[in-house]
Protein backbone atom coordinates (compact mmCIF):
# COMPACT_ATOMS: atom_id res chain seq x y z
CA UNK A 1 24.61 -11.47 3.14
CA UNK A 2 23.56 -14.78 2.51
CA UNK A 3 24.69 -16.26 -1.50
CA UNK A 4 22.90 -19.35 -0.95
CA UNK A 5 19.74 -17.55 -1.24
CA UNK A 6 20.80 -15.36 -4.08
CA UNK A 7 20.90 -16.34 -8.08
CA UNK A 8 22.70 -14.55 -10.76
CA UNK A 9 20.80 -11.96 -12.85
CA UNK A 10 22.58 -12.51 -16.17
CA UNK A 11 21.02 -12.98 -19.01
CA UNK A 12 23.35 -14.71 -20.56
CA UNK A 13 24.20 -16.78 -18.03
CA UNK A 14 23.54 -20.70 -18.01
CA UNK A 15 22.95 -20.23 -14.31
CA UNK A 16 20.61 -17.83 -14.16
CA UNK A 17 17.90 -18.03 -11.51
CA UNK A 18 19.16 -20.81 -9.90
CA UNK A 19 19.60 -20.77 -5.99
CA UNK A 20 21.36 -23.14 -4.02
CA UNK A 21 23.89 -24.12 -6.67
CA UNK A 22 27.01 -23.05 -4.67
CA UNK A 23 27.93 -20.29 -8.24
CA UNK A 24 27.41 -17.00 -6.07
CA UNK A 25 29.91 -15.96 -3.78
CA UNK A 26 30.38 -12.60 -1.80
CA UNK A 27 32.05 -9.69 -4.04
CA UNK A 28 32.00 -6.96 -1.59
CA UNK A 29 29.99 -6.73 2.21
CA UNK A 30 30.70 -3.25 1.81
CA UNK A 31 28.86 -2.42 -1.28
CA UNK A 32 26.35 -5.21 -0.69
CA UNK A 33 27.53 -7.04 -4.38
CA UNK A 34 27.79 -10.57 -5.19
CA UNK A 35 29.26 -12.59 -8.09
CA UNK A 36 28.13 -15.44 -10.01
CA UNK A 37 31.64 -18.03 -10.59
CA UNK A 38 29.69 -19.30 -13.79
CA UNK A 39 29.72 -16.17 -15.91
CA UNK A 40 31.86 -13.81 -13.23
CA UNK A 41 29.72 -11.35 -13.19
CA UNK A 42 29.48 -8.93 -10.32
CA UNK A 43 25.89 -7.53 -9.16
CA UNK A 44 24.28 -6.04 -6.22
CA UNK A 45 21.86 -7.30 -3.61
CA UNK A 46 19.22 -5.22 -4.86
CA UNK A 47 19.20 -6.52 -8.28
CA UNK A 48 15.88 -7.26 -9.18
CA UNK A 49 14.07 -5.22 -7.04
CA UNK A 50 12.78 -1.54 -6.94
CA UNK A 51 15.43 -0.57 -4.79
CA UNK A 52 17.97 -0.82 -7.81
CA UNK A 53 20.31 1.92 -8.38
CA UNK A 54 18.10 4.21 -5.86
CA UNK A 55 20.27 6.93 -4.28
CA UNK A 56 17.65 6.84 -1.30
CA UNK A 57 17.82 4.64 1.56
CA UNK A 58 15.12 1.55 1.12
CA UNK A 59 13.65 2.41 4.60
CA UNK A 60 12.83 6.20 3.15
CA UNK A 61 11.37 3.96 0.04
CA UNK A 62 9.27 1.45 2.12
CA UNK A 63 7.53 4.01 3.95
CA UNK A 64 6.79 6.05 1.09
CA UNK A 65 5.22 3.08 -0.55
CA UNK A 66 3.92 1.96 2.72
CA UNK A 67 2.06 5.44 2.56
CA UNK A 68 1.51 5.43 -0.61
CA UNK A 69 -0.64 1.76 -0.56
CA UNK A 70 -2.68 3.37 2.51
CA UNK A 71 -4.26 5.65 -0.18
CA UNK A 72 -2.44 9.24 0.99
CA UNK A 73 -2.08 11.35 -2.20
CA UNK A 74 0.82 11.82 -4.02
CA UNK A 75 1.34 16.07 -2.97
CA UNK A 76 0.72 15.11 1.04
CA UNK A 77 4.24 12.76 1.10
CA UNK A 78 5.33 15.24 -1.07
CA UNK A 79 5.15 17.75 1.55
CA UNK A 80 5.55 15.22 4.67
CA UNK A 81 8.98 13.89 3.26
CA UNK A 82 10.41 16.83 1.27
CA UNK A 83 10.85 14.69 -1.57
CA UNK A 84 10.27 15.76 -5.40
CA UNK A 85 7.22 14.78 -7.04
CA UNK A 86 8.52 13.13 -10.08
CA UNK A 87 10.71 10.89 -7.28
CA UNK A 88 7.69 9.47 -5.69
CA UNK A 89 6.02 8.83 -9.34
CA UNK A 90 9.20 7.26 -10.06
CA UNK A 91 9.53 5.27 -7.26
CA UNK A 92 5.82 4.16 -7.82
CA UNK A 93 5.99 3.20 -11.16
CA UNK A 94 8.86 0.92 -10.36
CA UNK A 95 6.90 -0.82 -7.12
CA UNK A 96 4.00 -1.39 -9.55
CA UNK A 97 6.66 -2.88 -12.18
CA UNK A 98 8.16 -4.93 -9.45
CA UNK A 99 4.18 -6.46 -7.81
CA UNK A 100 3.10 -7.10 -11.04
CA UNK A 101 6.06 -9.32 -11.99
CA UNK A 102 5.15 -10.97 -8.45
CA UNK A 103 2.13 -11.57 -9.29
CA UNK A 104 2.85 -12.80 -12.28
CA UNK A 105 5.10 -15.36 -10.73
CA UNK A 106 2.98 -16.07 -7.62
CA UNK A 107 -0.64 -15.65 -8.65
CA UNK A 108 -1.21 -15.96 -12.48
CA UNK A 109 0.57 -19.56 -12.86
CA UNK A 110 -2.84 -22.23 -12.89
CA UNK A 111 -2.29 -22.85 -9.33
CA UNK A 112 -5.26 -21.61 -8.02
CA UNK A 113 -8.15 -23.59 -6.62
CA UNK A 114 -10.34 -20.66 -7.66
CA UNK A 115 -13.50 -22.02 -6.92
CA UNK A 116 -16.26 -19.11 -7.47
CA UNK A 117 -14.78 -16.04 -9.21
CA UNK A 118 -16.78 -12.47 -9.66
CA UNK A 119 -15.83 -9.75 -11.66
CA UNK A 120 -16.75 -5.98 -12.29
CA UNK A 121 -15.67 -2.86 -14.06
CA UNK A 122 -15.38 0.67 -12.82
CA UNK A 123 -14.29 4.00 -14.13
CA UNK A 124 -11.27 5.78 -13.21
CA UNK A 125 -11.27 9.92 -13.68
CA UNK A 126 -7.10 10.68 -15.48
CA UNK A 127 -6.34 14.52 -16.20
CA UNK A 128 -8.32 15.33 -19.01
CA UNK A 129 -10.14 11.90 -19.71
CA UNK A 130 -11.49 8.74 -17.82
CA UNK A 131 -10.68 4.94 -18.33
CA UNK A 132 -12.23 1.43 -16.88
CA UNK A 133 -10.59 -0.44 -14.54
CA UNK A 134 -11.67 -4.47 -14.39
CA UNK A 135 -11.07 -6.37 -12.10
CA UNK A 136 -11.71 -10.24 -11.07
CA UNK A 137 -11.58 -11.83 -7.12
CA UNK A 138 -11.58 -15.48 -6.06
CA UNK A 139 -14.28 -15.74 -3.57
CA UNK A 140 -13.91 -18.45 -1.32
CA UNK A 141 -9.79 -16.71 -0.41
CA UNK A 142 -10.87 -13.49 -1.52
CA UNK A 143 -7.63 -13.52 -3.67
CA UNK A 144 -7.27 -10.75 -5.85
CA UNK A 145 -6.65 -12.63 -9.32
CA UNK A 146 -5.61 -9.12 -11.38
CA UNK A 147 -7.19 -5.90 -13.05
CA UNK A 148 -6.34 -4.72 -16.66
CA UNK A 149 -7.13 -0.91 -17.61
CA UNK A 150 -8.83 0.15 -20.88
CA UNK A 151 -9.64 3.55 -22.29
CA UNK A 152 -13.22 1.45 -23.21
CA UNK A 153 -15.51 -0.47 -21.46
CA UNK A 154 -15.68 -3.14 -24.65
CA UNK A 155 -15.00 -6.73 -25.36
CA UNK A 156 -11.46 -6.68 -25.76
CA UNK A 157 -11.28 -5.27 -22.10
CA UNK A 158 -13.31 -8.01 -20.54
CA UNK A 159 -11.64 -10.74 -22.87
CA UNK A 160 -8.22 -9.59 -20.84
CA UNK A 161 -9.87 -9.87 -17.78
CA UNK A 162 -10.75 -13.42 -18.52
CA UNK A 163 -7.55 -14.63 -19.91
CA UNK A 164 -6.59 -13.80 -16.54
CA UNK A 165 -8.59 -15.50 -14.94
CA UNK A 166 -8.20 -18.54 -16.93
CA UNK A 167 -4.75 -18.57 -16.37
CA UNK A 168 -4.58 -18.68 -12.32
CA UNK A 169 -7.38 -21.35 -12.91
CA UNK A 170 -6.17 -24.91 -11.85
CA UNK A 171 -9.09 -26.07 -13.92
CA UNK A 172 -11.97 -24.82 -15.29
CA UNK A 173 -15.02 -26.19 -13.71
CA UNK A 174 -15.71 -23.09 -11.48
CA UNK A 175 -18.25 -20.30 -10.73
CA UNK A 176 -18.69 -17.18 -12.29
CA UNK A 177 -20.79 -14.43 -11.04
CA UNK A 178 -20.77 -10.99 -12.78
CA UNK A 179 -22.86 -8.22 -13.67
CA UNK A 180 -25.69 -7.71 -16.54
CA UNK A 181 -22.85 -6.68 -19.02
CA UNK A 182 -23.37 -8.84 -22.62
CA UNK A 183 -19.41 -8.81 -23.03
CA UNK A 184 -18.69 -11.12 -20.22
CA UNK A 185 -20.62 -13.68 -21.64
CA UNK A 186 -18.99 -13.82 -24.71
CA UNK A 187 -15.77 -13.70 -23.44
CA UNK A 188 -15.95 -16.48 -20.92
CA UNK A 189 -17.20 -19.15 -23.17
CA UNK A 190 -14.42 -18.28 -25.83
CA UNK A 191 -12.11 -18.26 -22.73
CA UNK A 192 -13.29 -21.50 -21.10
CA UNK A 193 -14.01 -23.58 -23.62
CA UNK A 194 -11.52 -26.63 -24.95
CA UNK A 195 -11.31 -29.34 -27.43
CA UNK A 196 -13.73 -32.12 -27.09
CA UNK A 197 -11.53 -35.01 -28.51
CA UNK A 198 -13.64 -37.98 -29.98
CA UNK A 199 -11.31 -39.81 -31.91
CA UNK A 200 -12.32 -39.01 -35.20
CA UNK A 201 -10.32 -37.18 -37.57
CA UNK A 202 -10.68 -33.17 -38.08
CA UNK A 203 -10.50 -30.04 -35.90
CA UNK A 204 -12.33 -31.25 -32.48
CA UNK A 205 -15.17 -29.10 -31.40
CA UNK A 206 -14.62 -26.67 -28.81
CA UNK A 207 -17.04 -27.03 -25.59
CA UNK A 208 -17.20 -25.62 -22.28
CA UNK A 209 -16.15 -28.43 -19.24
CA UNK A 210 -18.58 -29.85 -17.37
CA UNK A 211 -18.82 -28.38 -14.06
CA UNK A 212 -18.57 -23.95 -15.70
CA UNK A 213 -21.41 -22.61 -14.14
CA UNK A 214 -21.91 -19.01 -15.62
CA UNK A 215 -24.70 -16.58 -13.70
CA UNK A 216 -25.30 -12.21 -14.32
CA UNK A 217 -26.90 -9.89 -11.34
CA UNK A 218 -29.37 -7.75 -13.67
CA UNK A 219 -29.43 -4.36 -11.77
CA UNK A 220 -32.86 -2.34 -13.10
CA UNK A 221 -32.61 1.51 -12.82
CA UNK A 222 -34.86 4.42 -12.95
CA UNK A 223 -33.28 8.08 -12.64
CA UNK A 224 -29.80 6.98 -11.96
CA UNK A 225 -31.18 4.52 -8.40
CA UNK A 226 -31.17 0.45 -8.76
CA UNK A 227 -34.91 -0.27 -8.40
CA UNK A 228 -34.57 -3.93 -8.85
CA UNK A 229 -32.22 -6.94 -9.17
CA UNK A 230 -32.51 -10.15 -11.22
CA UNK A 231 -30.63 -13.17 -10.79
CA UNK A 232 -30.16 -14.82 -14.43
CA UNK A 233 -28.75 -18.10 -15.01
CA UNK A 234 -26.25 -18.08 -18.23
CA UNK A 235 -24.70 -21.46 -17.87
CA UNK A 236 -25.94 -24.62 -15.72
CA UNK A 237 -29.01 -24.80 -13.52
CA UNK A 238 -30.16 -22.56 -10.73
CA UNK A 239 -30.37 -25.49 -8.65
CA UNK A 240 -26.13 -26.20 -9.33
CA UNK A 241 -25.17 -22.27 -9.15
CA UNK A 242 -27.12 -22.28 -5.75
CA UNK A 243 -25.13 -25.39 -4.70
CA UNK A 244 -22.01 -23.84 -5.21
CA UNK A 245 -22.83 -20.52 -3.89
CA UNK A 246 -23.23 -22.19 -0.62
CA UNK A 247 -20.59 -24.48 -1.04
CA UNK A 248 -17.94 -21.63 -1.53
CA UNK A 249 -19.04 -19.43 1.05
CA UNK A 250 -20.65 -16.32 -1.68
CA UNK A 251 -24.17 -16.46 -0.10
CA UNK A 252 -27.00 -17.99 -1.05
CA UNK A 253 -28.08 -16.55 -4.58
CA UNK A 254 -26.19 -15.08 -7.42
CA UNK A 255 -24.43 -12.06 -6.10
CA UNK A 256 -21.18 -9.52 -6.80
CA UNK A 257 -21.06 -8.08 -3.39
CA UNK A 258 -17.60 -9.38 -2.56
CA UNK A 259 -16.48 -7.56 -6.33
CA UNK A 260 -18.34 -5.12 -5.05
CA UNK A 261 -16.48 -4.81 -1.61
CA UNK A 262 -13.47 -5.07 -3.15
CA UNK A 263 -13.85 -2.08 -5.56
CA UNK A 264 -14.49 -0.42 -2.60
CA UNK A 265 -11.21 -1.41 -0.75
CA UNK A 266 -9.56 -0.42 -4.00
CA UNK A 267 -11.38 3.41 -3.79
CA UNK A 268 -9.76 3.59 0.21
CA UNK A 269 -6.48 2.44 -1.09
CA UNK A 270 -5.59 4.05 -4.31
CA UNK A 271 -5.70 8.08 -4.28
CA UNK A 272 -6.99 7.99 -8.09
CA UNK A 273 -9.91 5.69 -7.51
CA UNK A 274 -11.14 7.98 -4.49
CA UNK A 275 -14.78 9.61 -5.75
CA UNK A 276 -14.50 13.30 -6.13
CA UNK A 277 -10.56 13.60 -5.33
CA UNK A 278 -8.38 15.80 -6.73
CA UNK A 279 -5.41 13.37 -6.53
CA UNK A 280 -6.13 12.49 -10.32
CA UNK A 281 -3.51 10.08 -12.22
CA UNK A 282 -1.78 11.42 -14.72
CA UNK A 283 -1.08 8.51 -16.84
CA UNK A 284 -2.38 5.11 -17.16
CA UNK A 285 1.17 3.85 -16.00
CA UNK A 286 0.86 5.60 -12.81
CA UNK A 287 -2.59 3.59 -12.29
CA UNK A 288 -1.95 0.66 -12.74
CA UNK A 289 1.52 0.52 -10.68
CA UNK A 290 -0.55 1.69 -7.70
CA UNK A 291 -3.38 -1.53 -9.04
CA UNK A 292 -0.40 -3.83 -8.54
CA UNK A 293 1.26 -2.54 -5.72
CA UNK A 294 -2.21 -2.27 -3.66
CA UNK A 295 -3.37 -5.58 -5.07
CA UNK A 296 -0.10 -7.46 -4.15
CA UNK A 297 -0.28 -5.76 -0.69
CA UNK A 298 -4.22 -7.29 -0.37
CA UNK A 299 -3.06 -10.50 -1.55
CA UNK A 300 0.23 -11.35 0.85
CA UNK A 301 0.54 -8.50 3.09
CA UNK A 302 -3.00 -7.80 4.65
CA UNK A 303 -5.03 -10.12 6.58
CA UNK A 304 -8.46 -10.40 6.24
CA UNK A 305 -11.46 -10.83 8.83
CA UNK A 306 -13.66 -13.40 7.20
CA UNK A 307 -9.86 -15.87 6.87
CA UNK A 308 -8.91 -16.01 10.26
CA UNK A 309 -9.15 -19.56 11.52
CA UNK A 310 -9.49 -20.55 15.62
CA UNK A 311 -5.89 -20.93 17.19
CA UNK A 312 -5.14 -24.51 18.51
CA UNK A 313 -5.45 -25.30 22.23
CA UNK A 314 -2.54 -23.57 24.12
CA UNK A 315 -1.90 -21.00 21.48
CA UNK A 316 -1.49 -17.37 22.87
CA UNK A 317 -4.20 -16.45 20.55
CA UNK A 318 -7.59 -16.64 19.88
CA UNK A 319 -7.07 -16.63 16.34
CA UNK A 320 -4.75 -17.07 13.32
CA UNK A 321 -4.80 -14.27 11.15
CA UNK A 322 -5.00 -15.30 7.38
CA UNK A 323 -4.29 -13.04 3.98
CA UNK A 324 -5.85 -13.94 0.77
CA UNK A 325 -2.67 -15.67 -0.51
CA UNK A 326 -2.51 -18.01 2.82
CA UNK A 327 -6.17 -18.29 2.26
CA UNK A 328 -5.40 -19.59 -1.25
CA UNK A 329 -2.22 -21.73 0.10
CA UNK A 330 0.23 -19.55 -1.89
CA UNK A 331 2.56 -18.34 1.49
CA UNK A 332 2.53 -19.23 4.70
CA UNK A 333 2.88 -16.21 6.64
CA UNK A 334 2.14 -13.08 6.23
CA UNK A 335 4.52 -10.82 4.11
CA UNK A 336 5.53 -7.31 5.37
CA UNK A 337 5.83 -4.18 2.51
CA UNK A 338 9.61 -4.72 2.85
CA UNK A 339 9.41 -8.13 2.08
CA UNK A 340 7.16 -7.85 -0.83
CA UNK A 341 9.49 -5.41 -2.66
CA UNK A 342 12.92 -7.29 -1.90
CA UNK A 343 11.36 -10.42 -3.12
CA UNK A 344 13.40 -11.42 -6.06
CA UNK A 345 11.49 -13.04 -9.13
CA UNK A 346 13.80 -15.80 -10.79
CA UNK A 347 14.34 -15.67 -13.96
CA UNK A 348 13.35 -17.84 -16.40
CA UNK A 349 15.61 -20.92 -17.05
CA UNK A 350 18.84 -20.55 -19.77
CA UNK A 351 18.03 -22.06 -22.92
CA UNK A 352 21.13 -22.46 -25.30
CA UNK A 353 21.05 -20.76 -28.50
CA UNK A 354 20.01 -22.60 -31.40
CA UNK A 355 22.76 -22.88 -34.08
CA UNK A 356 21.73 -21.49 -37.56
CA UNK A 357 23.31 -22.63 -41.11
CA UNK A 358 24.72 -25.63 -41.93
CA UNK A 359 26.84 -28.06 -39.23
CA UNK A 360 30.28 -27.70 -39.55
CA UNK A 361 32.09 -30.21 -41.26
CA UNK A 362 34.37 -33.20 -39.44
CA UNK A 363 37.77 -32.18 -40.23
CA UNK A 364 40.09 -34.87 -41.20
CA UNK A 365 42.42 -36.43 -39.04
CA UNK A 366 46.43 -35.33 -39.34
CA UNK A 367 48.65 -37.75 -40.24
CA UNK A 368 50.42 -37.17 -37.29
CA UNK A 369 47.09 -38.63 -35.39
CA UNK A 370 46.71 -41.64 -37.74
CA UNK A 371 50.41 -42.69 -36.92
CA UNK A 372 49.89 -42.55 -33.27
């Protein structure tokens, strides 16, 4: 038990979050607690993590979710570990809680040298109905930049996507490749665009930066086949989206293959997503915990071919494996499943209340006080 690399949970502590500031000591090394000398308030090692309050051991949990990230449906661990249905879902659903709030913190904080971004939509079959699933990659670190679920494949979907997107942007002047879908149009250049500031006075003008370059693949079908593709430039020139196709490593023309390759990792990896499965989600919860816990996973815990860089002379190794979020210079190692879901998210910083009414008034001095 280490407290220097623990912070207190409270939320009404002034010290909450903070790490290194000598306030946490050890409570008890037998039940694994700690306690914050600011507040004094006791709480366990596993705060903040999915392994919270769990009567199970965390190795039984880790390999569940271990499984459970490889794509194996939900009624094969049940069988395999003799454990109840509704405790895997449970344990899911908290996992999927617990990545997306590390993604949040990680990922989705303008960070991001992004680069050239595609983005696609597929349908997902629930029990009794079917919903989209969007999702957005960064192509040059094949980072995984998030997915948002819809029971429509509209505007307000793809608008979600983007604002996304935009947000693990650390600016704007990137490239976008996406399908023949109208919405995505819209909603990037309401995303994208900011205030042009001239000086004058008035509401400045919204524009697009210099440097968005915005192109669709056009797929053409005839009885349910793709007969024909065209390459349509939105936003720019074709000679600047070719430029920075090249330049980022998607290719030479417009394309959403690596969208396209990573729906397809997403069909191995989550049961749901599998065509023609029977392991069907029941709820849109349940979806999008396994999204975030197989989408964390891609990002920090898996490496990926096309990354790998050559090993230094001397090294005992060819190569240098790389994940998505080395790639994108968010870690520096790769993380294991274990260390993905006892990574603690700080919590915001204190902020003292605000005091409401009018300021008390300076009471007099005593007598007493005036004499001495």
């Amino acid at each position: 038990m280490d407290p220097q690399r623990q912070f207190c949970h409270n939320q009404a502590c002034p010290a909450r979050g903070q790490v290194g500031q000598g306030n946490i000591t050890v409570h008890s090394r037998k039940e694994r607690r700690y306690r914050c000398m600011t507040c004094g308030k006791p709480f366990a090692a596993t705060a903040g993590t999915p392994f919270y309050r769990l009567r199970r051991g965390a190795e039984l949990v880790t390999t569940v979710l271990t499984v459970l990230s490889y794509g194996c449906p939900l009624q094969a661990i049940v069988a395999a570990f003799a454990v109840d249905e509704r405790t895997v879902a449970a344990w899911l659903v908290r996992a999927g809680q617990h990545a997306a709030q590390v993604h949040q913190h990680r990922v989705v904080q303008g960070h991001v040298d992004l680069g050239h971004v595609q983005a696609d939509e597929l349908w997902v079959k629930l029990v009794g109905r079917r919903v989209w699933l969007a999702m957005a990659l960064a192509v040059p670190s094949r980072l995984w930049l998030g997915g948002v679920i819809s029971a429509h494949r509209d505007r307000l979907l793809i608008t979600r996507l983007v604002q996304i997107v935009r947000a693990c942007a650390q600016h704007p002047a990137i490239l976008v490749c996406v399908d023949g879908l109208a919405s995505y149009v819209t909603a990037f250049r309401r995303v994208f665009r900011e205030p042009l500031h001239t000086g004058r006075r008035g509401r400045p003008r919204l524009m697009l930066p210099a440097g968005f370059l915005l192109g669709q693949v056009v797929k053409h079908y005839a009885k349910r086949r793709v007969v024909g593709v065209t390459q349509r430039v939105v936003q720019g020139t074709a000679a600047a989206i070719a430029t920075a196709v090249t330049a980022t490593g998607g290719g030479t023309v417009i394309n959403t293959a690596y969208i396209a390759r990573l729906n397809a990792t997403f069909r191995s990896h989550v049961a749901p997503l599998v065509r023609r499965s029977r392991a069907l989600a029941r709820t849109e919860a349940r979806l999008t915990a396994g999204m975030y816990l197989v989408g964390c996973a891609y990002n920090f815990c898996w490496t990926h071919a096309s990354l790998r860089l050559a090993a230094p002379v001397g090294a005992p190794t060819t190569w240098l494996d790389r994940t998505p979020a080395m790639a994108a210079g968010l870690t520096d190692h790769p993380w294991t499943l274990a260390e993905l879901l006892h990574f603690q998210v700080p919590l915001p910083a204190w902020v003292a209340p605000k005091r409401r009414g009018r300021r008390p008034k300076q009471s007099a001095p005593s007598p007493l006080a005036l004499a001495a």
